[in-house]
Protein backbone atom coordinates (compact mmCIF):
# COMPACT_ATOMS: atom_id res chain seq x y z
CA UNK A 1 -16.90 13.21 -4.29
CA UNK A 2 -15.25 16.63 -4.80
CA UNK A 3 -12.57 16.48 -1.94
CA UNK A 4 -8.95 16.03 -3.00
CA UNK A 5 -8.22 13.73 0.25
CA UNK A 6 -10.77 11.29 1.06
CA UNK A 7 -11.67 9.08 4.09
CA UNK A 8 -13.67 5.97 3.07
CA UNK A 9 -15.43 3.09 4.63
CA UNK A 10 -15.29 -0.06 2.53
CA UNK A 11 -18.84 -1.62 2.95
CA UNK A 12 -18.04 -5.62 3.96
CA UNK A 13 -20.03 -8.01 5.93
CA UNK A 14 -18.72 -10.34 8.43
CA UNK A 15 -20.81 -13.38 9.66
CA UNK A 16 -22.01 -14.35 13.17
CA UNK A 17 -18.48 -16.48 14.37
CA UNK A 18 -21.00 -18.63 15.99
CA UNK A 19 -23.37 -18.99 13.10
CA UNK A 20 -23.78 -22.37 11.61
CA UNK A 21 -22.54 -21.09 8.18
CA UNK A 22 -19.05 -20.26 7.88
CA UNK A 23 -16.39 -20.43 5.06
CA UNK A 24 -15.28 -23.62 4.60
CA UNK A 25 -11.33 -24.34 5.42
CA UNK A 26 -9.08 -24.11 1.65
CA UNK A 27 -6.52 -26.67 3.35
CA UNK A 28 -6.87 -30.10 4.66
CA UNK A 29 -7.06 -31.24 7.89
CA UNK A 30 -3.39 -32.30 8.15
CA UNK A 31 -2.24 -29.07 6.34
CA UNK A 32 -4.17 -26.41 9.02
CA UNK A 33 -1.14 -24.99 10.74
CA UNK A 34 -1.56 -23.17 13.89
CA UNK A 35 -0.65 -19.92 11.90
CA UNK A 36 -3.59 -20.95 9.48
CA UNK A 37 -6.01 -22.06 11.85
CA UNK A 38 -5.20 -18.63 13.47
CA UNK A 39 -6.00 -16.49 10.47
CA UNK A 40 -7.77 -17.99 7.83
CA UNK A 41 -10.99 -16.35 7.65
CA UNK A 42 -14.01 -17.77 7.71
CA UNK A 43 -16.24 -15.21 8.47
CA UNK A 44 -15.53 -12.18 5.72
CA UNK A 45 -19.04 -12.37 3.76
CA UNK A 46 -17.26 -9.80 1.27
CA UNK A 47 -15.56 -6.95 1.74
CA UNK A 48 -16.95 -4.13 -0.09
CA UNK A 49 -19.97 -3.29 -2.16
CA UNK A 50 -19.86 0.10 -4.27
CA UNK A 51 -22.07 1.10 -6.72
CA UNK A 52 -20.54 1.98 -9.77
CA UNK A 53 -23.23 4.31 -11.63
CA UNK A 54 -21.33 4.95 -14.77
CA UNK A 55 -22.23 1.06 -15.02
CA UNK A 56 -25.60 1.04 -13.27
CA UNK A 57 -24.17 -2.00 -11.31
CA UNK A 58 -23.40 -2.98 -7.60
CA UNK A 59 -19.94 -4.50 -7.64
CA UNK A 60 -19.05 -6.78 -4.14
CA UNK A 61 -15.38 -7.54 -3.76
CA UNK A 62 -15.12 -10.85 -1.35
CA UNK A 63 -12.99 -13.63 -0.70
CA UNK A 64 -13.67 -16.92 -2.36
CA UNK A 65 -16.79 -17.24 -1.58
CA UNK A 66 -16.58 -21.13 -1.61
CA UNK A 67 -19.53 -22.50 0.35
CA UNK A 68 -21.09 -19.30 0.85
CA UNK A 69 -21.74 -18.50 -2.88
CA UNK A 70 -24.78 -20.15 -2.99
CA UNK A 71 -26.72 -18.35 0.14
CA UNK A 72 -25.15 -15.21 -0.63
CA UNK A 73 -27.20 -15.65 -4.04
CA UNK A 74 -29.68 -16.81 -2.93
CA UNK A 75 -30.99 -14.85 -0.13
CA UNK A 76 -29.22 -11.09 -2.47
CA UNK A 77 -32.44 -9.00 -3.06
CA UNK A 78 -32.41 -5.49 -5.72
CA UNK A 79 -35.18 -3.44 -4.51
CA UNK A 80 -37.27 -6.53 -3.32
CA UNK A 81 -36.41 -8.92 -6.24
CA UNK A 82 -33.89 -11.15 -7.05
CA UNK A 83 -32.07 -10.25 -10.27
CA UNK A 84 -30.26 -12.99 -12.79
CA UNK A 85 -28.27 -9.79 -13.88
CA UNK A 86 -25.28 -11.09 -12.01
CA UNK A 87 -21.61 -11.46 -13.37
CA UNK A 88 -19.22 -13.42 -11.35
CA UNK A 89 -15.78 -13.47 -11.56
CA UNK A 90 -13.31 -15.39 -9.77
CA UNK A 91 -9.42 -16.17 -9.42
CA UNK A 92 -7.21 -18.01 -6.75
CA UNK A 93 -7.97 -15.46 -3.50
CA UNK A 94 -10.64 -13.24 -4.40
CA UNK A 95 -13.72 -13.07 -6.37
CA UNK A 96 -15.83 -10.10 -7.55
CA UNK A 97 -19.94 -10.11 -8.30
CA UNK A 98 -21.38 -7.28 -10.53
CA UNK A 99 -25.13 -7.13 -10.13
CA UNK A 100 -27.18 -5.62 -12.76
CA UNK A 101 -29.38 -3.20 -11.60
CA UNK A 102 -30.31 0.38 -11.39
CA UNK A 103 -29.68 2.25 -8.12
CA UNK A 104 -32.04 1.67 -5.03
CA UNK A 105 -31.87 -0.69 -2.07
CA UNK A 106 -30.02 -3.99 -1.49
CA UNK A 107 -30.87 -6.64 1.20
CA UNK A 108 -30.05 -9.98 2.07
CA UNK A 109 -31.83 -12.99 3.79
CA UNK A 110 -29.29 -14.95 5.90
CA UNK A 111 -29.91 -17.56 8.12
CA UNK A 112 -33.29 -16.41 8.50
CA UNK A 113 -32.90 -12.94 8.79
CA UNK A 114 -33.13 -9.97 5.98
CA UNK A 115 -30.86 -6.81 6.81
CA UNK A 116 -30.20 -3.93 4.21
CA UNK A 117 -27.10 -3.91 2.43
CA UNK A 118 -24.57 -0.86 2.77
CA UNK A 119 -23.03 0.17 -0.29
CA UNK A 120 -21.10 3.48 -1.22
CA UNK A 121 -20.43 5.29 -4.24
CA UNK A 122 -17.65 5.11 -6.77
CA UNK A 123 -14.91 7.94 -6.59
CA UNK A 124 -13.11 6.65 -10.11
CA UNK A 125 -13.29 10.37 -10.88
CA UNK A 126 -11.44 11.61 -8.49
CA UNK A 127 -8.16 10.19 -9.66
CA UNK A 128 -9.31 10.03 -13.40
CA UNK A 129 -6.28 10.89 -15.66
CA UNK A 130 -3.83 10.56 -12.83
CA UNK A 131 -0.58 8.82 -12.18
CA UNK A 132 -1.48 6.86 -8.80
CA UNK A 133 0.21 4.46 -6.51
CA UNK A 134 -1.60 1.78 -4.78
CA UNK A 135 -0.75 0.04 -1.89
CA UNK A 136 -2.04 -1.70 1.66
CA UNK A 137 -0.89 -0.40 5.07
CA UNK A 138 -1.08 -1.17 8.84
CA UNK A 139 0.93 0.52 11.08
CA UNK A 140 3.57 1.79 9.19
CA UNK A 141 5.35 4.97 10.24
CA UNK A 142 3.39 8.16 9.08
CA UNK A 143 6.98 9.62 7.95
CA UNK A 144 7.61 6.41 6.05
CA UNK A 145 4.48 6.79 3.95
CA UNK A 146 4.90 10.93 3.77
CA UNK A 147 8.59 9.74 2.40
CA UNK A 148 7.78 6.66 0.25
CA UNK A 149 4.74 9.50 -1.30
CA UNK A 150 7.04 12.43 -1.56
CA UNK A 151 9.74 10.36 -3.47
CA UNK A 152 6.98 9.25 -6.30
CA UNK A 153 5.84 12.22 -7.05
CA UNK A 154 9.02 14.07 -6.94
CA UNK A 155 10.68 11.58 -9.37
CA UNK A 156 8.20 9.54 -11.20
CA UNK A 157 5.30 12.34 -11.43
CA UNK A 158 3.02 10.18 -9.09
CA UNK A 159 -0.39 12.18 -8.27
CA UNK A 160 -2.82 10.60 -6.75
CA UNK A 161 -2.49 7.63 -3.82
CA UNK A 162 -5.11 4.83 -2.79
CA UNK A 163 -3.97 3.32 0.59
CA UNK A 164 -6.35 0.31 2.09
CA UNK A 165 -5.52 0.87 5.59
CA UNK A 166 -5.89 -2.71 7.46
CA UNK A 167 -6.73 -1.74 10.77
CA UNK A 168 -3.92 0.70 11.96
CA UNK A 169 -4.02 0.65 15.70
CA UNK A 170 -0.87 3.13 15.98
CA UNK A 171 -2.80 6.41 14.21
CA UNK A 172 -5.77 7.31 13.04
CA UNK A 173 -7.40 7.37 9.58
CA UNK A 174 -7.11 11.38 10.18
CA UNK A 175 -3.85 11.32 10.38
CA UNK A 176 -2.41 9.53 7.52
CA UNK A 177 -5.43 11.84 5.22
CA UNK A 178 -3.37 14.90 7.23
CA UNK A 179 -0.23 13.40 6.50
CA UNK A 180 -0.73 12.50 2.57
CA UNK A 181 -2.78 15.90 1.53
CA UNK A 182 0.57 17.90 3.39
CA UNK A 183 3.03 15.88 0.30
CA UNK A 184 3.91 18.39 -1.98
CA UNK A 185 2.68 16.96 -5.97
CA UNK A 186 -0.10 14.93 -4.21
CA UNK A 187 -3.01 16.01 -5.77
CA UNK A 188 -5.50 13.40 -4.84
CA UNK A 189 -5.67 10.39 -1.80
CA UNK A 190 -7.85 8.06 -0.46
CA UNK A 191 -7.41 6.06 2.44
CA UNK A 192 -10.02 3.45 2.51
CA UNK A 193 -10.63 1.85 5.98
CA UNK A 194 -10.82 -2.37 5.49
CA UNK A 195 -10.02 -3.91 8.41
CA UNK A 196 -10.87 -7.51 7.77
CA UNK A 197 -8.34 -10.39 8.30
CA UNK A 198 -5.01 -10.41 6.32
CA UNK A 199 -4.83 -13.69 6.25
CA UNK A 200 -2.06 -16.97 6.95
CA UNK A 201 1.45 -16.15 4.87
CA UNK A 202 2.76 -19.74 4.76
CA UNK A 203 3.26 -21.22 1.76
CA UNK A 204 0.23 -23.15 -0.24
CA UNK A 205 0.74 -25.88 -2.22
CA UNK A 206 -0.10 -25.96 -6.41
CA UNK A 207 -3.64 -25.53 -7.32
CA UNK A 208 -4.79 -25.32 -3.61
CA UNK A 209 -6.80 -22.19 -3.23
CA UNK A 210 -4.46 -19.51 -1.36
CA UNK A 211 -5.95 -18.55 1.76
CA UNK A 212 -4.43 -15.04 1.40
CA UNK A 213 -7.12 -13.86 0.34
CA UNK A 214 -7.46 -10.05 1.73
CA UNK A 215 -4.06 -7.97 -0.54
CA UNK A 216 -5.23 -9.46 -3.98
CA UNK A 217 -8.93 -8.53 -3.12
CA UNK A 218 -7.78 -4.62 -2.37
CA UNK A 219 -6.07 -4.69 -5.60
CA UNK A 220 -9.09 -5.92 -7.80
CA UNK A 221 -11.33 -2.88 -5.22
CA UNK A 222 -8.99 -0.41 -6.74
CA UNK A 223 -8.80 -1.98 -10.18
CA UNK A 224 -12.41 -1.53 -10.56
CA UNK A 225 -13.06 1.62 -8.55
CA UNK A 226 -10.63 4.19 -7.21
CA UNK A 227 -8.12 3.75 -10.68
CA UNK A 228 -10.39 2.38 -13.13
CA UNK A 229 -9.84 5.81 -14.67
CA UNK A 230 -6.42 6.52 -13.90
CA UNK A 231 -3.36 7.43 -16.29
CA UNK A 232 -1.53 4.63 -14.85
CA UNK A 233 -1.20 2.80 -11.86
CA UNK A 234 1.80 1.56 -9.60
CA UNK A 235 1.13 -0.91 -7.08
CA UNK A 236 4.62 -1.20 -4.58
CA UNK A 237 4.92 -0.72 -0.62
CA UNK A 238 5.52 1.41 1.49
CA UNK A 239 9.13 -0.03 1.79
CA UNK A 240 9.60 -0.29 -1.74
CA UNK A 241 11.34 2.17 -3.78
CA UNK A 242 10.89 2.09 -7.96
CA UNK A 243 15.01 3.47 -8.68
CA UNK A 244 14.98 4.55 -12.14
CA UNK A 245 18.38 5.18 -14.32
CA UNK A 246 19.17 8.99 -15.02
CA UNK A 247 17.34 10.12 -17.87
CA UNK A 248 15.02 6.95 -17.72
CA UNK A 249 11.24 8.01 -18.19
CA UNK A 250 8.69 7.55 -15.54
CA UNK A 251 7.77 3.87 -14.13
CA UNK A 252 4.39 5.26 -15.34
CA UNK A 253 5.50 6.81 -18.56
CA UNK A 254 7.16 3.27 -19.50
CA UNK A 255 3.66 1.28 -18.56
CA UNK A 256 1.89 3.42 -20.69
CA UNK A 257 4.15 3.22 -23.85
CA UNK A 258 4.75 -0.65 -22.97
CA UNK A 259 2.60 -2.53 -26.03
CA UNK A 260 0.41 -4.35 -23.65
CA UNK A 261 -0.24 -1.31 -21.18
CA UNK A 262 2.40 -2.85 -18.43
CA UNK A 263 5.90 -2.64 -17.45
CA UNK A 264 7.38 -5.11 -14.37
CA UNK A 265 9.72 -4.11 -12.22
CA UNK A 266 12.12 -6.35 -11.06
CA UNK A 267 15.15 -5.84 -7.82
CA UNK A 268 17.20 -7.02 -5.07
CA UNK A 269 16.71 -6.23 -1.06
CA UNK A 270 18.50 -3.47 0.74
CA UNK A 271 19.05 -3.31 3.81
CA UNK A 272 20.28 -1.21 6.97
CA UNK A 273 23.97 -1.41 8.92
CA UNK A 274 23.36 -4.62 10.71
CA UNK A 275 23.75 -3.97 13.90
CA UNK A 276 20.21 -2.18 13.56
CA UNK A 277 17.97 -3.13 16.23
CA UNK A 278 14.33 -2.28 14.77
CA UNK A 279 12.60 -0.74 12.27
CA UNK A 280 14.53 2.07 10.10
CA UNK A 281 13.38 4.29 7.24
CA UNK A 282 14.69 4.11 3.63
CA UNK A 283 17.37 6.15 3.87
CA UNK A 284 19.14 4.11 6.35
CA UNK A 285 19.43 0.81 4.22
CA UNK A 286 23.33 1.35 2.93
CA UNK A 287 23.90 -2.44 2.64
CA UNK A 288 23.13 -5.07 0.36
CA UNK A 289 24.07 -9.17 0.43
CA UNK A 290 26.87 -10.62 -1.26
CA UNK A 291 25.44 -11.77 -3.39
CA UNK A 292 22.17 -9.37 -4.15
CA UNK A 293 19.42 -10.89 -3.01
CA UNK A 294 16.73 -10.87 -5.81
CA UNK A 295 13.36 -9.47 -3.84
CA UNK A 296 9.68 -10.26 -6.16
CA UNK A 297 8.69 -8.21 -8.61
CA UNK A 298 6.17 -5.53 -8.93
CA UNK A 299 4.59 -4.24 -11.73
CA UNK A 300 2.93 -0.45 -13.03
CA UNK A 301 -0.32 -1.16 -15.49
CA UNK A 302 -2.07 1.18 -17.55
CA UNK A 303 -5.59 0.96 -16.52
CA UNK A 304 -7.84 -0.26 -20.15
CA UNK A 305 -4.40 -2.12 -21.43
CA UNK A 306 -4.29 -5.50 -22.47
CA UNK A 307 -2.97 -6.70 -19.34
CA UNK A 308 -5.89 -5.21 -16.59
CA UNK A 309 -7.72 -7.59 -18.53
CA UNK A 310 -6.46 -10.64 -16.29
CA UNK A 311 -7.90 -8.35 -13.01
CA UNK A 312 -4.67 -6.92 -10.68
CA UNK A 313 -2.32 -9.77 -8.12
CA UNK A 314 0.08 -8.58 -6.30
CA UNK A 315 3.25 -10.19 -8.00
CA UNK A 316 2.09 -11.94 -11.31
CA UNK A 317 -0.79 -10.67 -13.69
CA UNK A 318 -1.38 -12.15 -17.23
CA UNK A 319 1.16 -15.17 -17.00
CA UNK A 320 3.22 -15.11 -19.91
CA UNK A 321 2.47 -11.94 -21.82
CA UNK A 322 3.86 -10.47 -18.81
CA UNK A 323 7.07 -12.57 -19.03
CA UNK A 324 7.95 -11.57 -22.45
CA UNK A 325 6.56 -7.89 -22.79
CA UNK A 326 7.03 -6.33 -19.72
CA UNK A 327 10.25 -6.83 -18.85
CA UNK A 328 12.28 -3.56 -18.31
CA UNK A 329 15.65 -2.68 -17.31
CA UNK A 330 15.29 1.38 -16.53
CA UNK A 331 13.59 1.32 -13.33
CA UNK A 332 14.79 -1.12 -10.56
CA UNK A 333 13.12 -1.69 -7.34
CA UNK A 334 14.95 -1.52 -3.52
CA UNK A 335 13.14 -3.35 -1.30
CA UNK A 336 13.92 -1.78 2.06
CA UNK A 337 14.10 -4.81 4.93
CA UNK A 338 14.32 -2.65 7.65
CA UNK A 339 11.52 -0.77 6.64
CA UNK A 340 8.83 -2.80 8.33
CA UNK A 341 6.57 -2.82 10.93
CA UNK A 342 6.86 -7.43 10.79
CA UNK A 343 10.61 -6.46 12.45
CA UNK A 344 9.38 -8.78 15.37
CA UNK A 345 8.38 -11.61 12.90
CA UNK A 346 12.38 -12.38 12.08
CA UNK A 347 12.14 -9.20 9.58
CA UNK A 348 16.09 -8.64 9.73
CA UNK A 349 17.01 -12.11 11.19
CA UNK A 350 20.63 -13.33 9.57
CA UNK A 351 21.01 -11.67 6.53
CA UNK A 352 23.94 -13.29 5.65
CA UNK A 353 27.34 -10.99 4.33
CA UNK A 354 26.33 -7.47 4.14
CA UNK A 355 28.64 -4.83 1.83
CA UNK A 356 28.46 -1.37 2.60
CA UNK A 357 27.47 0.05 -0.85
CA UNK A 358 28.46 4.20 -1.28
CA UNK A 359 25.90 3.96 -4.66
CA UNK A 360 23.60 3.56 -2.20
CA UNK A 361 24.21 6.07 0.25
CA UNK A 362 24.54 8.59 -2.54
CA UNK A 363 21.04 7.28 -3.75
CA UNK A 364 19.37 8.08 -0.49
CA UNK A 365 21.45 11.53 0.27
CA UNK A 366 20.50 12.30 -3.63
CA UNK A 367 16.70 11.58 -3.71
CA UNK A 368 15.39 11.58 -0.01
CA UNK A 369 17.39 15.10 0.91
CA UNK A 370 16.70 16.12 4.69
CA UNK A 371 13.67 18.56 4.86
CA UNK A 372 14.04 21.73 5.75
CA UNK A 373 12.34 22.58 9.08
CA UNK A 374 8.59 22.49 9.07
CA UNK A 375 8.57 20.40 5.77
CA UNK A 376 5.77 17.66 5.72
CA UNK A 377 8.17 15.21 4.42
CA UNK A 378 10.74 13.17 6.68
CA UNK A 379 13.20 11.85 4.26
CA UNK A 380 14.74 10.03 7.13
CA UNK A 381 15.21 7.31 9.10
């Protein structure tokens, strides 16, 4: 892979809705909302399947497999043969299966059928070395992500982006690759195409397997391909920015020089003048609640550190090492409420007392300046 701004496939499989095999449901019968009965998926075999060659290994990236483990195995053929060269690894909404074998060609029997297995090839060296951001999108505005990319690498030295684009219906994969290679410090981007189910947000209940399954599974994709290599790695959305104090380091200096290769960053929501009727950029969210409104935490890693160890979640990663050396209090994160494309879903529904806050506005006049004409960059609302 030699270009700087990449277009990618990931390589899933999704079963026959009218096949007799299907995922089983994760909830019972009298917890199956009608928003989980809507999208829990049942039908995502796995995701992706890259061959990693530095590794001489075929890694799939799936859901919980669940019921499905055992024909997946089962009927999983390397060049003709089944291999016992298989490492499986799973945690509460994803799992990951490392098979064993030289390069060549993959097939699997299901349901009595036996179809070749698309893979793809690693790219860790394309961002090898670099400080990246990670991050899922669908739909969000193009100037949005051009902003929320412009404003890393202008302040926190990011270089390289991975964006797992989840079906964007409002552009095309093009056009975010056009938009991303224009951001001036972006050396290197991939936007990897994974449209597969995102899954029910409700709440589940302790030690019931989360449904959610499809963010966490990106993650661990990226973990173990894209950034394997990286310098460090900073997983936030689109409408999240990392606010660091002046003369603070990097968020990806500090995860680097952090003891166990991580630093979390905690914050509050932000939020635009509220009579705002629908979705705003950054530098419109001048308010914040009375009082702040803590939003969850996100974290930087340093690929190889102690903490990758426990695989990447979206929130919480290595339980509590990361609770007592992670913790940081130079780079803050604003989590931007307006900045949203889930508006319709009660995004900026009573937000209680709102203070207009000229830190703020300073903030966003400071680091997001207007653009001069022509620029690639909106900085805007």
């Amino acid at each position: 892979m030699h270009s700087d701004h990449l277009i990618l496939e990931a390589c899933g499989r999704v079963l026959d809705p009218d096949g007799t095999i299907l995922r089983d449901h994760v909830r019972k019968p009298d917890r199956r909302t009608q928003q989980y009965l809507e999208r829990f998926d049942r039908t995502t075999l796995y995701y992706d399947c890259v061959y990693l060659a530095e590794r001489r290994s075929y890694l799939f990236t799936a859901p919980r497999f669940l019921n499905l483990w055992g024909p997946f195995r089962q009927g999983l053929r390397v060049n003709g043969k089944k291999t016992r060269a298989v490492t499986r690894r799973k945690w509460l909404r994803c799992e990951q299966v490392e098979v064993h074998a030289p390069r060549g060609s993959l097939t699997l029997h299901w349901q009595g059928k036996t179809a070749p297995v698309a893979f793809r090839d690693g790219i860790s060296d394309c961002f090898a070395g670099l400080n990246c951001l990670v991050a899922v999108n669908k739909n969000n505005r193009l100037d949005w992500i051009a902003d929320w990319a412009a404003y890393y690498a202008q302040t926190h030295g990011a270089e390289g982006v991975v964006l797992f684009d989840n079906g964007s219906t409002d552009y095309t994969l093009a056009d975010l690759n056009a938009r991303l290679s224009q951001v001036p410090g972006l050396a290197r981007s991939a936007v990897i195409s994974a449209p597969y189910p995102y899954g029910p947000t409700d709440r589940s209940r302790k030690w019931e397997v989360s449904p959610r399954f499809f963010q966490t599974a990106m993650l661990n994709i990226g973990r173990r391909d894209p950034l394997a290599r990286a310098r460090a790695v900073l997983s936030v959305d689109i409408d999240e920015i990392a606010r660091k104090a002046e003369d603070a380091p990097s968020i990806f200096d500090l995860a680097v020089g952090n003891v166990v290769g991580m630093a979390t960053l905690n914050g509050v929501w932000v939020y635009p003048n509220p009579d705002t009727d629908g979705p705003v950029g950054h530098t419109a969210h001048g308010f914040r609640r009375s009082p702040d409104r803590p939003c969850n935490r996100k974290w930087c890693l340093r690929p190889g550190g102690v903490q990758d160890r426990f695989g990447w979640a979206v929130h919480h990663i290595g339980g509590p090492l990361q609770d007592l050396f992670t913790n940081q209090t130079q780079v803050s994160l604003l989590h931007c409420r307006g900045t949203s494309t889930g508006w319709k879903r009660n995004r900026f529904t009573d937000p209680g007392e709102l203070l207009e806050d000229p830190e703020l506005e300073n903030f966003w006049s400071m680091q997001f300046p207007k653009p001069a004409a022509g620029s690639a960059a909106g900085f805007g609302p």
